[in-house]
Protein backbone atom coordinates (compact mmCIF):
# COMPACT_ATOMS: atom_id res chain seq x y z
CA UNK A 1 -80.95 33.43 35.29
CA UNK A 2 -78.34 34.00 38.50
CA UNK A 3 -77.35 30.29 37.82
CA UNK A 4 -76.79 30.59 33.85
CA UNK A 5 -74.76 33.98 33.92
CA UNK A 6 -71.77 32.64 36.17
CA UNK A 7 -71.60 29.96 33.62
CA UNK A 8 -71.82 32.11 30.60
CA UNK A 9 -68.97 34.10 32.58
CA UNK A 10 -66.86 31.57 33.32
CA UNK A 11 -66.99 30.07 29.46
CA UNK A 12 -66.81 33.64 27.92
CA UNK A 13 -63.19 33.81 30.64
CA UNK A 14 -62.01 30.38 29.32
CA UNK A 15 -62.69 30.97 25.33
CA UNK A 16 -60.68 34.44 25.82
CA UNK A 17 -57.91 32.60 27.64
CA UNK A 18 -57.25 30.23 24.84
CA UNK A 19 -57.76 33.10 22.31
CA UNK A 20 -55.18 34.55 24.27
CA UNK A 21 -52.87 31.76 24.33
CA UNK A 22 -53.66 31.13 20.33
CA UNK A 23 -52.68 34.53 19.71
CA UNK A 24 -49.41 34.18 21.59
CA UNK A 25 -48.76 31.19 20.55
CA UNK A 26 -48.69 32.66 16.70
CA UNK A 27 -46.81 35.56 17.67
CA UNK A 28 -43.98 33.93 19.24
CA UNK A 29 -43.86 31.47 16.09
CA UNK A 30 -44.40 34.83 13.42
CA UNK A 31 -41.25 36.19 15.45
CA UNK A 32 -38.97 33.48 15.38
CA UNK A 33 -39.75 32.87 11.77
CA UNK A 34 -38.45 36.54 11.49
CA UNK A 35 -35.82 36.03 13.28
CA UNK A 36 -34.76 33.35 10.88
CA UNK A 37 -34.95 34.91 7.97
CA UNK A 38 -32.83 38.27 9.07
CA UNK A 39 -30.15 35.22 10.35
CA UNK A 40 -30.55 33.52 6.54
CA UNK A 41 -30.63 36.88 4.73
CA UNK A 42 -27.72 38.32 6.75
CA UNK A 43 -25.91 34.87 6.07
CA UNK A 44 -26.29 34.82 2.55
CA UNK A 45 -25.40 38.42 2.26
CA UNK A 46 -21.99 37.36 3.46
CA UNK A 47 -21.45 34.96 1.28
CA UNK A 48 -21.05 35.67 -2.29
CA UNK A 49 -23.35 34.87 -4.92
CA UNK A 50 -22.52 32.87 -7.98
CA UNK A 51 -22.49 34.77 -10.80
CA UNK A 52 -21.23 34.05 -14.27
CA UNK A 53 -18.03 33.67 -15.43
CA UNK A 54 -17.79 35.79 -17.82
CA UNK A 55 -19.15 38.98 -15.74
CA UNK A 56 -15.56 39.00 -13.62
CA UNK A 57 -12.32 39.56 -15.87
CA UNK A 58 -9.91 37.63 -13.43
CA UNK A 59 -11.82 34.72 -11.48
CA UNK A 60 -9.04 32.86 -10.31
CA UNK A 61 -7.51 35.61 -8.48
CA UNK A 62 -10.65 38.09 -7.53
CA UNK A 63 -11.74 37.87 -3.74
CA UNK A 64 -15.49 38.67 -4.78
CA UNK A 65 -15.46 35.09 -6.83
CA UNK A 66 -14.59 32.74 -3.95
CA UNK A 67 -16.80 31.58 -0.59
CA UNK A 68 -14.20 31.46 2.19
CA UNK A 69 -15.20 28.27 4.68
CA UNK A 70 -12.60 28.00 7.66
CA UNK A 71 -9.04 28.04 6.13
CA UNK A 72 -10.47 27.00 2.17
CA UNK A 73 -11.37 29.14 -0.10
CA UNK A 74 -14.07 27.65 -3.26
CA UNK A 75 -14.86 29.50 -6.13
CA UNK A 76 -18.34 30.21 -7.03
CA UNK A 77 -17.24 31.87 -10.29
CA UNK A 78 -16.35 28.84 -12.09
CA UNK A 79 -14.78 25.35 -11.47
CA UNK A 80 -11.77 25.25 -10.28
CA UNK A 81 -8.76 22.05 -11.27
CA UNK A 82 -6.31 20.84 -8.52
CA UNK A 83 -3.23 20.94 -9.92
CA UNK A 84 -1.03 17.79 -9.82
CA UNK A 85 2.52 17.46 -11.35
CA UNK A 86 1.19 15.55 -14.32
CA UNK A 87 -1.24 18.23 -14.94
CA UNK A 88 1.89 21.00 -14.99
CA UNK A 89 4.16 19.26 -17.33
CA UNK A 90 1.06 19.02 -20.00
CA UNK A 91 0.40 22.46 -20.06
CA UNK A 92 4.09 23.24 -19.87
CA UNK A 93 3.98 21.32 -23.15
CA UNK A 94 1.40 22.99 -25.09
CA UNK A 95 2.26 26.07 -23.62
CA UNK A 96 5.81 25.34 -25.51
CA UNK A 97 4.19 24.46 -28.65
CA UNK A 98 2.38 27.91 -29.36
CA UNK A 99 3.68 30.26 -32.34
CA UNK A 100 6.37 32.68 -31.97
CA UNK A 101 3.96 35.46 -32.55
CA UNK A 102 2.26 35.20 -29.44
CA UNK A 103 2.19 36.96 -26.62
CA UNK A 104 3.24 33.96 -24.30
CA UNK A 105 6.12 33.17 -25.38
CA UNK A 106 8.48 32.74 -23.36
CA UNK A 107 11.77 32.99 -25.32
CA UNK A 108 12.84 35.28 -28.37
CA UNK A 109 12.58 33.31 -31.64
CA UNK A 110 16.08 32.47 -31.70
CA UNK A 111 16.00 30.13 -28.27
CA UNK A 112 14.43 26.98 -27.58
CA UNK A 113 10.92 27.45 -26.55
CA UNK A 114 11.26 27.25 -22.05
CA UNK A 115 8.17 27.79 -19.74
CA UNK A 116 9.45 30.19 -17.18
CA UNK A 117 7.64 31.19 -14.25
CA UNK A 118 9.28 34.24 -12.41
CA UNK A 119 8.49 35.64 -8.76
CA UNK A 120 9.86 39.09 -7.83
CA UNK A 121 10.16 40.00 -4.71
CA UNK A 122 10.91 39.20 -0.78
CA UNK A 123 10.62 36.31 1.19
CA UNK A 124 6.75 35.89 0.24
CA UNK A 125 7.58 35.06 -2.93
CA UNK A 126 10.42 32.59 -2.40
CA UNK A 127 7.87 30.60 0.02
CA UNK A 128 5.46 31.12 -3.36
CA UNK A 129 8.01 30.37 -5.67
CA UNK A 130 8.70 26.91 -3.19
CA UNK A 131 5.17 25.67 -3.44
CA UNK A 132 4.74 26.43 -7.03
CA UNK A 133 8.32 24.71 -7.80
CA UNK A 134 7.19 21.37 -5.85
CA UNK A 135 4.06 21.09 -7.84
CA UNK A 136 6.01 20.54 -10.58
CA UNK A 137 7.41 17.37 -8.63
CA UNK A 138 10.02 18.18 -5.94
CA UNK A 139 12.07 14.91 -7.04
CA UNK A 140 12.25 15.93 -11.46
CA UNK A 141 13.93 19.45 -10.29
CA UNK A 142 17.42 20.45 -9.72
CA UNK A 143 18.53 24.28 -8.36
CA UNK A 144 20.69 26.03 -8.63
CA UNK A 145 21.40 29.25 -6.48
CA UNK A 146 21.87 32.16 -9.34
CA UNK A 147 25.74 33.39 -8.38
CA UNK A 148 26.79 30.03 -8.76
CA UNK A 149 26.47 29.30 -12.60
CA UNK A 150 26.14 26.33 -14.31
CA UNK A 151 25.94 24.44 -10.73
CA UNK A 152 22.96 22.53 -10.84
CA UNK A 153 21.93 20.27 -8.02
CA UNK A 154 18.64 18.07 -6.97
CA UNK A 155 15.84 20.43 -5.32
CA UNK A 156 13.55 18.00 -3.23
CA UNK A 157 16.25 18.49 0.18
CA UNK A 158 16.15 21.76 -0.29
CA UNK A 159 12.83 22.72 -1.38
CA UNK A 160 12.22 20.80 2.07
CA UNK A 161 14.45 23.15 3.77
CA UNK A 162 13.07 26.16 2.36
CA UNK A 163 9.49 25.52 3.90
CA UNK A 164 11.34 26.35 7.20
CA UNK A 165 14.36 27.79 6.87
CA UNK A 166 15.58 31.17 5.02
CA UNK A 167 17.57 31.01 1.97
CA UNK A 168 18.27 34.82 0.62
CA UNK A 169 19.91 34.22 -2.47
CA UNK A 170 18.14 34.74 -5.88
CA UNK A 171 17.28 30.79 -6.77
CA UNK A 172 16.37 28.78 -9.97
CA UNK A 173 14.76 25.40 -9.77
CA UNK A 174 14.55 23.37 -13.38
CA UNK A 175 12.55 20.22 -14.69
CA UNK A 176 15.08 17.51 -15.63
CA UNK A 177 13.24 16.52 -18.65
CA UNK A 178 10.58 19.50 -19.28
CA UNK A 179 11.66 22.75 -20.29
CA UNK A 180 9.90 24.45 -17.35
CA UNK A 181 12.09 26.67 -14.84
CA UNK A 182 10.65 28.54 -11.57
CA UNK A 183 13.02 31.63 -10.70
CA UNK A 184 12.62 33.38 -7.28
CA UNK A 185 14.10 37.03 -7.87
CA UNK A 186 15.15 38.48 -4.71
CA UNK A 187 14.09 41.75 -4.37
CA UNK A 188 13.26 42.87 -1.06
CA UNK A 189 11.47 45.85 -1.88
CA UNK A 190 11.25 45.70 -5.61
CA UNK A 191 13.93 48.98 -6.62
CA UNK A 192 15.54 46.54 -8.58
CA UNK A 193 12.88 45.23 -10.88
CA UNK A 194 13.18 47.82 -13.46
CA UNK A 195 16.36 46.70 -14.15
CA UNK A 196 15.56 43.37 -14.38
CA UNK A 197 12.95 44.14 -16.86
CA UNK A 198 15.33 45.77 -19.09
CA UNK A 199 17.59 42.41 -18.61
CA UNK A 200 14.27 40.37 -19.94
CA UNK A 201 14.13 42.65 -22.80
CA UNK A 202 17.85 42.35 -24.31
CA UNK A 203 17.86 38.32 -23.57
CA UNK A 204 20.39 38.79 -20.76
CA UNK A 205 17.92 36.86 -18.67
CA UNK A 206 15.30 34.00 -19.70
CA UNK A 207 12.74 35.58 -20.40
CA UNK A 208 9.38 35.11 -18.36
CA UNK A 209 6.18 32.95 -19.45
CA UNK A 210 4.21 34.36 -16.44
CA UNK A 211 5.60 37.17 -13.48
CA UNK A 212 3.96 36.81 -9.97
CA UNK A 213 5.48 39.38 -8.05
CA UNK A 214 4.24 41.57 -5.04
CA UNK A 215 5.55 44.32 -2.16
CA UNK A 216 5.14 46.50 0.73
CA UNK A 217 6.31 45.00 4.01
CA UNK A 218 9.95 46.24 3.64
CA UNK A 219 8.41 50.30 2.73
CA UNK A 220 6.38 49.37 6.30
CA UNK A 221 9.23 48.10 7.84
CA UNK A 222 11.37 51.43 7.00
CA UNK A 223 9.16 53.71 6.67
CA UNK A 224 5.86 55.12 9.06
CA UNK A 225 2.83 53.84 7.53
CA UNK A 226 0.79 56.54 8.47
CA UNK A 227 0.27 58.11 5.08
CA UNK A 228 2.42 55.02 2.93
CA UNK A 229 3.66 58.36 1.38
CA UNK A 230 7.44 56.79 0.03
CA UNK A 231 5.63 53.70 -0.77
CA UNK A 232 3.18 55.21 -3.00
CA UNK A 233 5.98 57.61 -4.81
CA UNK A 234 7.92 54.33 -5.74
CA UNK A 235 4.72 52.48 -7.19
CA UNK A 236 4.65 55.67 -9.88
CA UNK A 237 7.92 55.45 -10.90
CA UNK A 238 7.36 51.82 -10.97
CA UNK A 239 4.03 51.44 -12.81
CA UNK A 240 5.42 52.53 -16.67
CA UNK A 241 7.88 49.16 -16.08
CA UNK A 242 5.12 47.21 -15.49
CA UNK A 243 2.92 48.66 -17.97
CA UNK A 244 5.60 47.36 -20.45
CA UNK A 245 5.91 44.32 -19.06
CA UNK A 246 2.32 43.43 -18.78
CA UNK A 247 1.61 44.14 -22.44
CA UNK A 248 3.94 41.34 -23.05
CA UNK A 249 3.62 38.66 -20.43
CA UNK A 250 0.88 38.22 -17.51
CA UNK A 251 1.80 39.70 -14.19
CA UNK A 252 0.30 39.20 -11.19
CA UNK A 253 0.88 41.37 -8.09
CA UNK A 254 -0.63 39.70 -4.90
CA UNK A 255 -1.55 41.93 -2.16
CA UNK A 256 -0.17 41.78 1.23
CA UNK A 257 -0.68 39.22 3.35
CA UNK A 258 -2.50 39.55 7.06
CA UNK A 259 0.28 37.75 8.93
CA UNK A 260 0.27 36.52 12.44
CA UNK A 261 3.10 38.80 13.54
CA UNK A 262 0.61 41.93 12.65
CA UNK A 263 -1.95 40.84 15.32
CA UNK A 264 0.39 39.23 17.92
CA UNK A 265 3.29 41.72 18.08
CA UNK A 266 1.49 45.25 17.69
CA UNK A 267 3.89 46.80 20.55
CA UNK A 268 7.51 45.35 19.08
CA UNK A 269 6.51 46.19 15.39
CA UNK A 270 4.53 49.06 15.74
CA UNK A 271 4.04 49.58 12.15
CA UNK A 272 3.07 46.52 11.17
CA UNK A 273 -1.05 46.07 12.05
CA UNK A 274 -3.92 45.12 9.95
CA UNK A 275 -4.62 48.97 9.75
CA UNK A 276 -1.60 49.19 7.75
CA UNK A 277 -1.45 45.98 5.41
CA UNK A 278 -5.28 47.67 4.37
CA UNK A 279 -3.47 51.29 3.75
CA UNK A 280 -0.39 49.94 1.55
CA UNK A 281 -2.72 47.03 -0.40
CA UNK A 282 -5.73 50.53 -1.35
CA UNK A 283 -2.01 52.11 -2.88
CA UNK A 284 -0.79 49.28 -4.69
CA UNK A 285 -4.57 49.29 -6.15
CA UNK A 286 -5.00 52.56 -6.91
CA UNK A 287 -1.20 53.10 -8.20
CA UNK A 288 -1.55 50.02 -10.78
CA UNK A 289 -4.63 50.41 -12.16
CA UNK A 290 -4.92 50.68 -15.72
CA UNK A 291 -0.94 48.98 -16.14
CA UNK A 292 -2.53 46.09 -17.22
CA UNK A 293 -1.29 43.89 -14.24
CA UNK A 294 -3.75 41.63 -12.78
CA UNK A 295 -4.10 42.67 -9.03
CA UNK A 296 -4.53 39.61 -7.11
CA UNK A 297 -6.78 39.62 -3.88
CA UNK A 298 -8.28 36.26 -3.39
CA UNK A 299 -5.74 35.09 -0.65
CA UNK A 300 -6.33 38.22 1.91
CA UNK A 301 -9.30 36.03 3.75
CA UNK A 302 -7.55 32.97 3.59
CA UNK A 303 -4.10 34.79 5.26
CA UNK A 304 -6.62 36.67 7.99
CA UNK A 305 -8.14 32.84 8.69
CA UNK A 306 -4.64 31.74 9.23
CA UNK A 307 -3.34 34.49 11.43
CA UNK A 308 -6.36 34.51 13.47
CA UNK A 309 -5.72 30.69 14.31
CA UNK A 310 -2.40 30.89 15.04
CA UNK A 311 -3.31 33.56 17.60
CA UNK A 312 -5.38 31.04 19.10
CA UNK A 313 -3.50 27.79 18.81
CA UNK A 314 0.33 28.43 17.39
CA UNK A 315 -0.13 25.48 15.85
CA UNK A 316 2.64 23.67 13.74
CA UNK A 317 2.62 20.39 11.40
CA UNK A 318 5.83 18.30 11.77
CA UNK A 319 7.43 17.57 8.89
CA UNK A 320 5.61 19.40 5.81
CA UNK A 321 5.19 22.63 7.87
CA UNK A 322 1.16 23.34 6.58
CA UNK A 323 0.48 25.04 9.89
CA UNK A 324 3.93 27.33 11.26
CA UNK A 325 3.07 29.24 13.80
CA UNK A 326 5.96 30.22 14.94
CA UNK A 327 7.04 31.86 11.79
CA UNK A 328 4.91 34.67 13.05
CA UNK A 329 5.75 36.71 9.63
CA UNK A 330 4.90 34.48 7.08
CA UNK A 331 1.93 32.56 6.10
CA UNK A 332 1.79 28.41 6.30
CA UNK A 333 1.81 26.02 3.04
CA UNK A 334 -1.87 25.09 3.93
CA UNK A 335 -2.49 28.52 2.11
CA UNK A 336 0.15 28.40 0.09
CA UNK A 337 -0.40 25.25 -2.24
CA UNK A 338 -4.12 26.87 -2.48
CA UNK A 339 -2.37 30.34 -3.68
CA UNK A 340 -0.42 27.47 -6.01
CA UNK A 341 -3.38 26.60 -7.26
CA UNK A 342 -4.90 29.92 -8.13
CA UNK A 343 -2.14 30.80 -10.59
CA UNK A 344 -1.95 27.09 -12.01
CA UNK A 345 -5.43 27.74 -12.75
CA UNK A 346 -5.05 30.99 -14.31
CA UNK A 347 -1.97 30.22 -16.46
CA UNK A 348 -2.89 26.50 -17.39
CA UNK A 349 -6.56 25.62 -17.63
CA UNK A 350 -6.26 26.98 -21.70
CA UNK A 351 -3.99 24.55 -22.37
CA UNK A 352 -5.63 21.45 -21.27
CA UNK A 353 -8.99 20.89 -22.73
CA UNK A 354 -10.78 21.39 -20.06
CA UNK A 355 -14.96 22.25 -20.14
CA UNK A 356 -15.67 26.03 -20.79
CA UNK A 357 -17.68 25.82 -17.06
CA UNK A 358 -13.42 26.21 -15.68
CA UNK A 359 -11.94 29.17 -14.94
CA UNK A 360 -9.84 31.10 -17.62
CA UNK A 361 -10.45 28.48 -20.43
């Protein structure tokens, strides 16, 4: 009996041991499975679910419809087409060749039928207006600046000079053998727009097909941000303009872009910070709703992924400009022909028979 009891001891010590081990063993594996799945669940909860088309009324352009990876931005609303010039002039076409009656057209009844796409605004939208323009095929346009009438020149030189330089005159760009104009309105901080409106109306300016237009930064620049106060009296007086308008044409106002300066030069430009692009974008929101003009959201994480790596790299493509850097106050064309794209998109995918999976079909 004194011999058999050390050994039933010593066996009873060892079977606890690898109970012991067993049971740690599944513990550590029952808490890293855990572990995974808060990871996975608080990954997917980030990233936004596909849900049908039909549920959101402006795909192309809502920020709840697209997955954001690095610096592209995929819709999970519905397909999306990349645009190509081909692809522009045949829905410039059929876009021409709708009745009179509706609310597209571009023209009064009394003028040839001309696709016109119009951007209103400051230098945001000329860099919009330059990408949307050389979709169209940079080497079919000619410009013209707008106080020089009747001059008409060939665009691809200076549509290349516009992705890097400044031009601050109100611009036109034409197709040489398409009825299909781009206009870039200058209008720094968009006072002038009712007026231009009123020049749409009584045909003393070609009327739009489509308005893309957008403001803010020069309110920020002149005014304190802290309550957007003047900013958010002009968007009232403003909104019964655009109510008009939008009954007639679309209009899309894009929100303000993060830009690089608003990270990188806090202490020079004091009122320009992510805290305030947020403040003025909730105004332009809440002072627009219900006008009937689209507001347009989808590029804010795509201008936040570019800023953010130009704070870490100031990096710059030679020749076709994609990544600028150094233009701390304005966002690269690697953004910008993907903005191109939403509106192409949103404007165009009716008019070329295209699978009822696409957006805005």
């Amino acid at each position: 009996m004194s011999i058999i009891l050390p050994k039933i001891i010593g066996r009873y010590k060892v079977d606890m041991k690898q109970r012991f081990l067993l049971l740690l063993a599944t513990s550590t594996l029952l808490a890293l499975v855990f572990v995974a799945h808060v990871a996975l669940k608080d990954l997917s909860s980030r990233r936004p679910q596909p849900v049908q088309k039909n549920v959101v009324e402006y795909p192309t352009f809502a920020e709840s419809c697209y997955d954001y990876v690095n610096f592209t931005a995929e819709n999970v609303c519905c397909k999306m087409k990349k645009y190509i010039a081909s692809d522009v002039l045949q829905c410039v076409k059929r876009f021409n060749g709708r009745g009179s009656n509706s609310i597209y057209q571009a023209n009064s009844t009394d003028l040839p039928a001309v696709t016109h796409i119009a951007l209103v605004g400051d230098s945001h939208m000329r860099n919009m207006f330059v990408s949307i323009a050389q979709c169209a095929g940079g080497n079919k346009l000619q410009y013209r600046i707008k106080s020089e009438k009747n001059t008409w020149r060939e665009a691809e030189k200076i549509l290349h000079m516009m992705r890097t330089k400044r031009l601050k005159n109100t611009v036109e760009m034409r197709h040489v053998s398409t009825p299909f104009r781009v206009t870039w309105y200058r209008d720094w901080k968009l006072d002038g727009f009712p007026e231009l409106i009123h020049r749409w109306e009584t045909n003393q300016e070609l009327r739009p097909s489509l308005v893309i237009t957008g403001g803010g930064l020069h309110w920020m620049k002149t005014n304190p941000p802290r309550t957007g106060a003047p900013f958010r009296t002009f968007l009232v007086s403003l909104a019964p303009y655009l109510r008009r308008l939008a009954a007639a044409v679309p209009v899309y106002f894009k929100l303000i872009d993060y830009v690089p300066r608003a990270y990188t030069q806090v202490n020079k430009y004091p009122n320009f910070n992510p805290r305030a692009i947020s403040l003025y974008n909730s105004i332009a929101r809440q002072k627009l709703q219900a006008t009937g003009v689209v507001i347009w959201d989808s590029t804010l994480r795509l201008s936040v992924a570019y800023s953010e790596e130009c704070t870490r790299s100031n990096r710059v493509t030679p020749g076709s400009h994609d990544w600028n850097c150094v233009d701390n106050g304005h966002i690269g064309y690697i953004m910008l022909e993907q903005y191109t794209d939403m509106i192409y998109n949103a404007f165009c995918n009716r008019f070329l028979n295209l699978t009822d999976d696409y957006c805005d079909t």
